[in-house]
PDB file of N, CA and C in Angstrom:
ATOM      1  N   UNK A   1       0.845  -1.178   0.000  1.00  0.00           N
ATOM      2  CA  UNK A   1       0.000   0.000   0.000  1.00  0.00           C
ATOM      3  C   UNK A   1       0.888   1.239   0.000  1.00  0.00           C
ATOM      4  N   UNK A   2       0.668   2.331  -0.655  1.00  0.00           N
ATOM      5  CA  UNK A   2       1.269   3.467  -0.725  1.00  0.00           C
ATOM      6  C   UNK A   2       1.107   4.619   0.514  1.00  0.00           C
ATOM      7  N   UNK A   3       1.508   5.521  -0.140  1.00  0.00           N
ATOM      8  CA  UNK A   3       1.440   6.488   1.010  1.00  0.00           C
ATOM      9  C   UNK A   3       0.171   7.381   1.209  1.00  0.00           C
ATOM     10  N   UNK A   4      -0.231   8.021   2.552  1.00  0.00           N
ATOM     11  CA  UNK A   4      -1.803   8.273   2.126  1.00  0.00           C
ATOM     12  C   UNK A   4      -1.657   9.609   1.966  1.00  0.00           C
ATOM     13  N   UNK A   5      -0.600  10.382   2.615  1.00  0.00           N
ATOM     14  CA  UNK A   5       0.019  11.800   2.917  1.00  0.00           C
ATOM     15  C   UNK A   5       1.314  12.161   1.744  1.00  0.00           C
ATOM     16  N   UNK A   6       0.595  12.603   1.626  1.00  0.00           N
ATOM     17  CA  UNK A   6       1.551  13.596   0.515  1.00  0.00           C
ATOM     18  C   UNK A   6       2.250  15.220   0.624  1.00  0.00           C
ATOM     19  N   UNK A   7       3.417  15.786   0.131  1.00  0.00           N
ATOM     20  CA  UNK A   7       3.528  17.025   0.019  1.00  0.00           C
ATOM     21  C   UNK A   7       4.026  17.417  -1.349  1.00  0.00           C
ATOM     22  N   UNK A   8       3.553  18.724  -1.485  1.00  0.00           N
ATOM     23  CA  UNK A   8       3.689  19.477  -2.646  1.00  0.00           C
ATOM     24  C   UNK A   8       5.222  19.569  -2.793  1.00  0.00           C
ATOM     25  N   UNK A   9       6.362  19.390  -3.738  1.00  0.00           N
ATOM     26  CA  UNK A   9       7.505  20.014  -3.753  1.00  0.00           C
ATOM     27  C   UNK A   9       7.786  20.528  -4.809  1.00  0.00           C
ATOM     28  N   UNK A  10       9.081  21.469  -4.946  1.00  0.00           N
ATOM     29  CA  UNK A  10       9.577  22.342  -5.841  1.00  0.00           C
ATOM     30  C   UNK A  10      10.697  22.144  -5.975  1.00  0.00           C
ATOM     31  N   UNK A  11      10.869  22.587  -7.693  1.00  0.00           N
ATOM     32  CA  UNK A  11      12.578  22.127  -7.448  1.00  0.00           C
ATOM     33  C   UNK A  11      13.298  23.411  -7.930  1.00  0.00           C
ATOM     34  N   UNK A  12      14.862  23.751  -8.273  1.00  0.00           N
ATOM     35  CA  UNK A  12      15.015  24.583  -8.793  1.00  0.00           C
ATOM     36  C   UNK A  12      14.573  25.640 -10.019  1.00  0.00           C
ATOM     37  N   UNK A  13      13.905  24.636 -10.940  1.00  0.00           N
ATOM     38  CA  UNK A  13      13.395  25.062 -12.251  1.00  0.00           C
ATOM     39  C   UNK A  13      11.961  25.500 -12.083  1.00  0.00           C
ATOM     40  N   UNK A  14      11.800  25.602 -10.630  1.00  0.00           N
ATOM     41  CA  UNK A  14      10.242  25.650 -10.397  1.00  0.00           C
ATOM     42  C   UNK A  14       9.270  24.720 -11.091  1.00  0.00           C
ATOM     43  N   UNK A  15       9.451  23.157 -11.016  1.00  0.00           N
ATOM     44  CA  UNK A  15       8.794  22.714 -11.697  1.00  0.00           C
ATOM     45  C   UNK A  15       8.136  22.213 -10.127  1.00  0.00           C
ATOM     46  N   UNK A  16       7.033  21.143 -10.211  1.00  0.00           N
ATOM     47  CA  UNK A  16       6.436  20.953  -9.446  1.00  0.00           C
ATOM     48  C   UNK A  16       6.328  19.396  -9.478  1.00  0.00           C
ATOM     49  N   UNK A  17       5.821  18.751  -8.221  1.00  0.00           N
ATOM     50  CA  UNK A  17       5.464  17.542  -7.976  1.00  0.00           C
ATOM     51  C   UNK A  17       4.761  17.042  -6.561  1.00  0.00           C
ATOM     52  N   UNK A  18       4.759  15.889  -6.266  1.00  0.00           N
ATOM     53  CA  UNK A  18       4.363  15.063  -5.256  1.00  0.00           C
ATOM     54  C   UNK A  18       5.541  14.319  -4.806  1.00  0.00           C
ATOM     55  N   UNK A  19       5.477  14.191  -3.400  1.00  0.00           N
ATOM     56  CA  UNK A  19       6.370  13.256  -2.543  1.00  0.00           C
ATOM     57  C   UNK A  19       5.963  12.559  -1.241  1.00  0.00           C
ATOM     58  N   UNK A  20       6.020  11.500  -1.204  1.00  0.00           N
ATOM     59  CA  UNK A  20       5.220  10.625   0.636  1.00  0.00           C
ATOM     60  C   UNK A  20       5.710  12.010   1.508  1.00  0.00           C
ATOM     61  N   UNK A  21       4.706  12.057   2.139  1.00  0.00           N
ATOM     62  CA  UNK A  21       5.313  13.046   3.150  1.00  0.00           C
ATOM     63  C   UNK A  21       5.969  12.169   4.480  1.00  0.00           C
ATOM     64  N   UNK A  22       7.138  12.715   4.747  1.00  0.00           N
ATOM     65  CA  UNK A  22       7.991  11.858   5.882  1.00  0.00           C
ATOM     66  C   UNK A  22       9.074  11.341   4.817  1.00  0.00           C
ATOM     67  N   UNK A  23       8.484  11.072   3.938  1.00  0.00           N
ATOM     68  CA  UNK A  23      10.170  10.672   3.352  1.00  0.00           C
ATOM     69  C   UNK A  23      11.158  11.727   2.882  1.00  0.00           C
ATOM     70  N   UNK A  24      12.357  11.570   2.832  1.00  0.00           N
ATOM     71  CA  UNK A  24      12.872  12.462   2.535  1.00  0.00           C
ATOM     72  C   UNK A  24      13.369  13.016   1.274  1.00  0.00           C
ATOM     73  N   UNK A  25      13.641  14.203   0.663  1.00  0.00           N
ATOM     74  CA  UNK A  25      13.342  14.592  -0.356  1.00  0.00           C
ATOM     75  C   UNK A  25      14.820  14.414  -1.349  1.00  0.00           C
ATOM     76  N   UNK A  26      15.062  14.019  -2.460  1.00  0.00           N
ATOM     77  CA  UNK A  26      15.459  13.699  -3.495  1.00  0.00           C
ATOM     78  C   UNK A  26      16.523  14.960  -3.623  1.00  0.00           C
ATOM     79  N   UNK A  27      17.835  15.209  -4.019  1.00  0.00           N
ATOM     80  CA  UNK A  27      18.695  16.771  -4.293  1.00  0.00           C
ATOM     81  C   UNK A  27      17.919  17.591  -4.835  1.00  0.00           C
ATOM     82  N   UNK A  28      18.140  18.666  -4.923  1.00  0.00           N
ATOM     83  CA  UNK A  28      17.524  19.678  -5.592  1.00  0.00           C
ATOM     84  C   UNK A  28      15.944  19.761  -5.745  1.00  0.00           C
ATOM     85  N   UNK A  29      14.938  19.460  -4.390  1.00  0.00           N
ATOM     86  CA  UNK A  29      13.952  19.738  -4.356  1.00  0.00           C
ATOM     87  C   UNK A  29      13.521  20.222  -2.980  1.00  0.00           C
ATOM     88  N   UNK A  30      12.768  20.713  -2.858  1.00  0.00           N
ATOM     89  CA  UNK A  30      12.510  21.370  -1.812  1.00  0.00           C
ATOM     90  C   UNK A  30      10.600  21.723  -1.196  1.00  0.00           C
ATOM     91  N   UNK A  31      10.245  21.721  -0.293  1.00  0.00           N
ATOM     92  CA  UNK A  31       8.890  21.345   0.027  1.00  0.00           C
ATOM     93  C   UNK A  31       8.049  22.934  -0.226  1.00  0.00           C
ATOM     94  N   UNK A  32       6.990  22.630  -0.892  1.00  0.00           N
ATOM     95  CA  UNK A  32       6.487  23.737  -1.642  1.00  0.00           C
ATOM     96  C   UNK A  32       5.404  24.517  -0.488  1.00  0.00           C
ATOM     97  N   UNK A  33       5.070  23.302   0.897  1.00  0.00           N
ATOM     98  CA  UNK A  33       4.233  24.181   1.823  1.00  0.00           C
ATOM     99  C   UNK A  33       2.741  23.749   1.713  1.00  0.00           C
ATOM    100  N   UNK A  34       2.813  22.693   1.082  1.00  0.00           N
ATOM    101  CA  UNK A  34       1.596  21.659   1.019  1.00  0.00           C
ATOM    102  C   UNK A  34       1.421  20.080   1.544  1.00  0.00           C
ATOM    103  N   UNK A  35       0.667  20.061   2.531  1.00  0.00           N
ATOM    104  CA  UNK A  35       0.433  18.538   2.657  1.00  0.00           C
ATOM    105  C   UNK A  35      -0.912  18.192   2.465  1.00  0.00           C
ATOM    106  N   UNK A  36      -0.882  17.096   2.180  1.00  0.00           N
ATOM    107  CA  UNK A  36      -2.273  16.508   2.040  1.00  0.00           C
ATOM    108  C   UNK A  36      -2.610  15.651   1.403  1.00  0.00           C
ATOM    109  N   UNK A  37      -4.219  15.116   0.874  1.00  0.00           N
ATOM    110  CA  UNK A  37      -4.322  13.740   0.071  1.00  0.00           C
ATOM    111  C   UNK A  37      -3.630  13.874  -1.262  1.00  0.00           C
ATOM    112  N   UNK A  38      -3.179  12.625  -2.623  1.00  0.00           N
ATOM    113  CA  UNK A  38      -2.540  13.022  -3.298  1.00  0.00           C
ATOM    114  C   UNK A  38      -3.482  13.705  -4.587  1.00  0.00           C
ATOM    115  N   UNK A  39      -4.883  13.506  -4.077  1.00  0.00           N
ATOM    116  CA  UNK A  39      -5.738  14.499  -5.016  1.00  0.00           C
ATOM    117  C   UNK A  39      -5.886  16.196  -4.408  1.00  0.00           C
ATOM    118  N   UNK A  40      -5.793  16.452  -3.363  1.00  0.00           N
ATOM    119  CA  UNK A  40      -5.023  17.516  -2.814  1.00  0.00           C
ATOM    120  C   UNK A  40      -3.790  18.192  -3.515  1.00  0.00           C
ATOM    121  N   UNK A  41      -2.843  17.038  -3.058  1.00  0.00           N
ATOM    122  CA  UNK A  41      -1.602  18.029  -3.793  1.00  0.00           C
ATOM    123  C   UNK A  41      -1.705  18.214  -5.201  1.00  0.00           C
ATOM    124  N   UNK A  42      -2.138  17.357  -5.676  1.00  0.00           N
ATOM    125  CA  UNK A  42      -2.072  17.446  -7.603  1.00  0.00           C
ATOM    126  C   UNK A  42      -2.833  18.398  -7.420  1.00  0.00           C
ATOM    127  N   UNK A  43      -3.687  18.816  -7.184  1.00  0.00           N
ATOM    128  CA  UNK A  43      -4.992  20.202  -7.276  1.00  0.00           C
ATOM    129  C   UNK A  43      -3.953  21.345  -7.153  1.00  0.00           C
ATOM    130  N   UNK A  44      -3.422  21.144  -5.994  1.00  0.00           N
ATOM    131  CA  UNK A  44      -2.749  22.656  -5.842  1.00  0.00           C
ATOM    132  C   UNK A  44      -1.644  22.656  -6.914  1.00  0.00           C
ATOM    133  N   UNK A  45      -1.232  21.861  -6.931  1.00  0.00           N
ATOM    134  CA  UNK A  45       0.149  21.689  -8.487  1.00  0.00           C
ATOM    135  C   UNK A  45      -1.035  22.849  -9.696  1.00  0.00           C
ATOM    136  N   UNK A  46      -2.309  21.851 -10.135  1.00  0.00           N
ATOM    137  CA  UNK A  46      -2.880  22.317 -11.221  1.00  0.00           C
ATOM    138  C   UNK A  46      -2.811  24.251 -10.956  1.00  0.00           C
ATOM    139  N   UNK A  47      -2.814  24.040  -9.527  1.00  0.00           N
ATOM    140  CA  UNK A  47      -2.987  25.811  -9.263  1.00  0.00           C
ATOM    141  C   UNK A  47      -2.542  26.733  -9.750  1.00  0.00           C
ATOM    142  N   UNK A  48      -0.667  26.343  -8.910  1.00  0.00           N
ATOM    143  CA  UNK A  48       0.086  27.173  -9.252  1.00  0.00           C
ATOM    144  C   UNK A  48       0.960  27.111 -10.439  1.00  0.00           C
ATOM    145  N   UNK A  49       1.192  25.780 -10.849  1.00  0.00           N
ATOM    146  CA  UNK A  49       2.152  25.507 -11.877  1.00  0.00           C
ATOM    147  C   UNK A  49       1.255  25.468 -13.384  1.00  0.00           C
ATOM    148  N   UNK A  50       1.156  26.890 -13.726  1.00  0.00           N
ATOM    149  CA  UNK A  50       0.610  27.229 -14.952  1.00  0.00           C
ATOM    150  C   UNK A  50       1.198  27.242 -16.149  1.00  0.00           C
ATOM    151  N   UNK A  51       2.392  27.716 -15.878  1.00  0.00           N
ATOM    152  CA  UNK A  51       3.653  27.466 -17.315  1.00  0.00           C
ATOM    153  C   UNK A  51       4.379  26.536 -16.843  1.00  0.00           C
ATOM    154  N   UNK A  52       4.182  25.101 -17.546  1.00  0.00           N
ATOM    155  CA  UNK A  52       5.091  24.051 -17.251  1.00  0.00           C
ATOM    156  C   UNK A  52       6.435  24.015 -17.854  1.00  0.00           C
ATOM    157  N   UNK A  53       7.205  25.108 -18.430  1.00  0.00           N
ATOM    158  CA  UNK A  53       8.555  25.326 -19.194  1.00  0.00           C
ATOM    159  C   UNK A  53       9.254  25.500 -17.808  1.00  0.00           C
ATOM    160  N   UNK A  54      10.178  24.970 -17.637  1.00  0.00           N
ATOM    161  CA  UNK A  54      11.508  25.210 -16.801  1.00  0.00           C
ATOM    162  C   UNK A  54      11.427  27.049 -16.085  1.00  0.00           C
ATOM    163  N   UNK A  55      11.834  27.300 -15.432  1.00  0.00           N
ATOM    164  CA  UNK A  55      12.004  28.694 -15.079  1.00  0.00           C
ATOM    165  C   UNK A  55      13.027  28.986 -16.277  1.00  0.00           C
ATOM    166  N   UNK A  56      14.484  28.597 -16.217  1.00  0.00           N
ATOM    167  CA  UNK A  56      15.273  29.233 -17.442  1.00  0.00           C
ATOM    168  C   UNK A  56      14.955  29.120 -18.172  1.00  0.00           C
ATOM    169  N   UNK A  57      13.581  28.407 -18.946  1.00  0.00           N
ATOM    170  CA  UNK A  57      13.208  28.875 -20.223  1.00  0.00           C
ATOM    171  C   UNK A  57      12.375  29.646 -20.413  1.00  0.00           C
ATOM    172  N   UNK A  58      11.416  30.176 -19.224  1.00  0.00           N
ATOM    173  CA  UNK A  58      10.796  31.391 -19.311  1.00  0.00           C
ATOM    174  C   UNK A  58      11.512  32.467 -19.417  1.00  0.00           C
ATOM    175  N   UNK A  59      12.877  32.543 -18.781  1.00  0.00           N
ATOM    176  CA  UNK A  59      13.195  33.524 -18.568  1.00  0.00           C
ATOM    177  C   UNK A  59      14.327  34.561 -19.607  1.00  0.00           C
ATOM    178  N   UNK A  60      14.506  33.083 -20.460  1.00  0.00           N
ATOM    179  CA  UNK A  60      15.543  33.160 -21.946  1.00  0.00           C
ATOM    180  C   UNK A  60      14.153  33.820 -23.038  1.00  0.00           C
ATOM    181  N   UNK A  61      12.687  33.532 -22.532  1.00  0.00           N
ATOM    182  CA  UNK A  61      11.695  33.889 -23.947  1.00  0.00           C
ATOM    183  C   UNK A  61      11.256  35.086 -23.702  1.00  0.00           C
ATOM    184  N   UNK A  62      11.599  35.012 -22.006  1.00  0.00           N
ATOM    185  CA  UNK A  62      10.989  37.353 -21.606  1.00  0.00           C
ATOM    186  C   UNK A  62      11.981  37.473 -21.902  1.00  0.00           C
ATOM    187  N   UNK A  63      13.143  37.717 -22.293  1.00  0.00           N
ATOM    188  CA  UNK A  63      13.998  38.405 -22.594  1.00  0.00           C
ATOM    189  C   UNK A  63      15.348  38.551 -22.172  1.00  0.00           C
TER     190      UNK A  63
END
Protein backbone atom coordinates (compact mmCIF):
# COMPACT_ATOMS: atom_id res chain seq x y z
CA UNK A 1 0.00 0.00 0.00
CA UNK A 2 1.27 3.47 -0.72
CA UNK A 3 1.44 6.49 1.01
CA UNK A 4 -1.80 8.27 2.13
CA UNK A 5 0.02 11.80 2.92
CA UNK A 6 1.55 13.60 0.51
CA UNK A 7 3.53 17.03 0.02
CA UNK A 8 3.69 19.48 -2.65
CA UNK A 9 7.50 20.01 -3.75
CA UNK A 10 9.58 22.34 -5.84
CA UNK A 11 12.58 22.13 -7.45
CA UNK A 12 15.02 24.58 -8.79
CA UNK A 13 13.39 25.06 -12.25
CA UNK A 14 10.24 25.65 -10.40
CA UNK A 15 8.79 22.71 -11.70
CA UNK A 16 6.44 20.95 -9.45
CA UNK A 17 5.46 17.54 -7.98
CA UNK A 18 4.36 15.06 -5.26
CA UNK A 19 6.37 13.26 -2.54
CA UNK A 20 5.22 10.63 0.64
CA UNK A 21 5.31 13.05 3.15
CA UNK A 22 7.99 11.86 5.88
CA UNK A 23 10.17 10.67 3.35
CA UNK A 24 12.87 12.46 2.53
CA UNK A 25 13.34 14.59 -0.36
CA UNK A 26 15.46 13.70 -3.50
CA UNK A 27 18.69 16.77 -4.29
CA UNK A 28 17.52 19.68 -5.59
CA UNK A 29 13.95 19.74 -4.36
CA UNK A 30 12.51 21.37 -1.81
CA UNK A 31 8.89 21.35 0.03
CA UNK A 32 6.49 23.74 -1.64
CA UNK A 33 4.23 24.18 1.82
CA UNK A 34 1.60 21.66 1.02
CA UNK A 35 0.43 18.54 2.66
CA UNK A 36 -2.27 16.51 2.04
CA UNK A 37 -4.32 13.74 0.07
CA UNK A 38 -2.54 13.02 -3.30
CA UNK A 39 -5.74 14.50 -5.02
CA UNK A 40 -5.02 17.52 -2.81
CA UNK A 41 -1.60 18.03 -3.79
CA UNK A 42 -2.07 17.45 -7.60
CA UNK A 43 -4.99 20.20 -7.28
CA UNK A 44 -2.75 22.66 -5.84
CA UNK A 45 0.15 21.69 -8.49
CA UNK A 46 -2.88 22.32 -11.22
CA UNK A 47 -2.99 25.81 -9.26
CA UNK A 48 0.09 27.17 -9.25
CA UNK A 49 2.15 25.51 -11.88
CA UNK A 50 0.61 27.23 -14.95
CA UNK A 51 3.65 27.47 -17.31
CA UNK A 52 5.09 24.05 -17.25
CA UNK A 53 8.55 25.33 -19.19
CA UNK A 54 11.51 25.21 -16.80
CA UNK A 55 12.00 28.69 -15.08
CA UNK A 56 15.27 29.23 -17.44
CA UNK A 57 13.21 28.87 -20.22
CA UNK A 58 10.80 31.39 -19.31
CA UNK A 59 13.20 33.52 -18.57
CA UNK A 60 15.54 33.16 -21.95
CA UNK A 61 11.69 33.89 -23.95
CA UNK A 62 10.99 37.35 -21.61
CA UNK A 63 14.00 38.41 -22.59
Amino acid sequence: MGASTYRVVVNDAEQYSIWPAGADLPPGWADAGMTGSQDDCLARIDRVWVDLRPAGVRARLAG
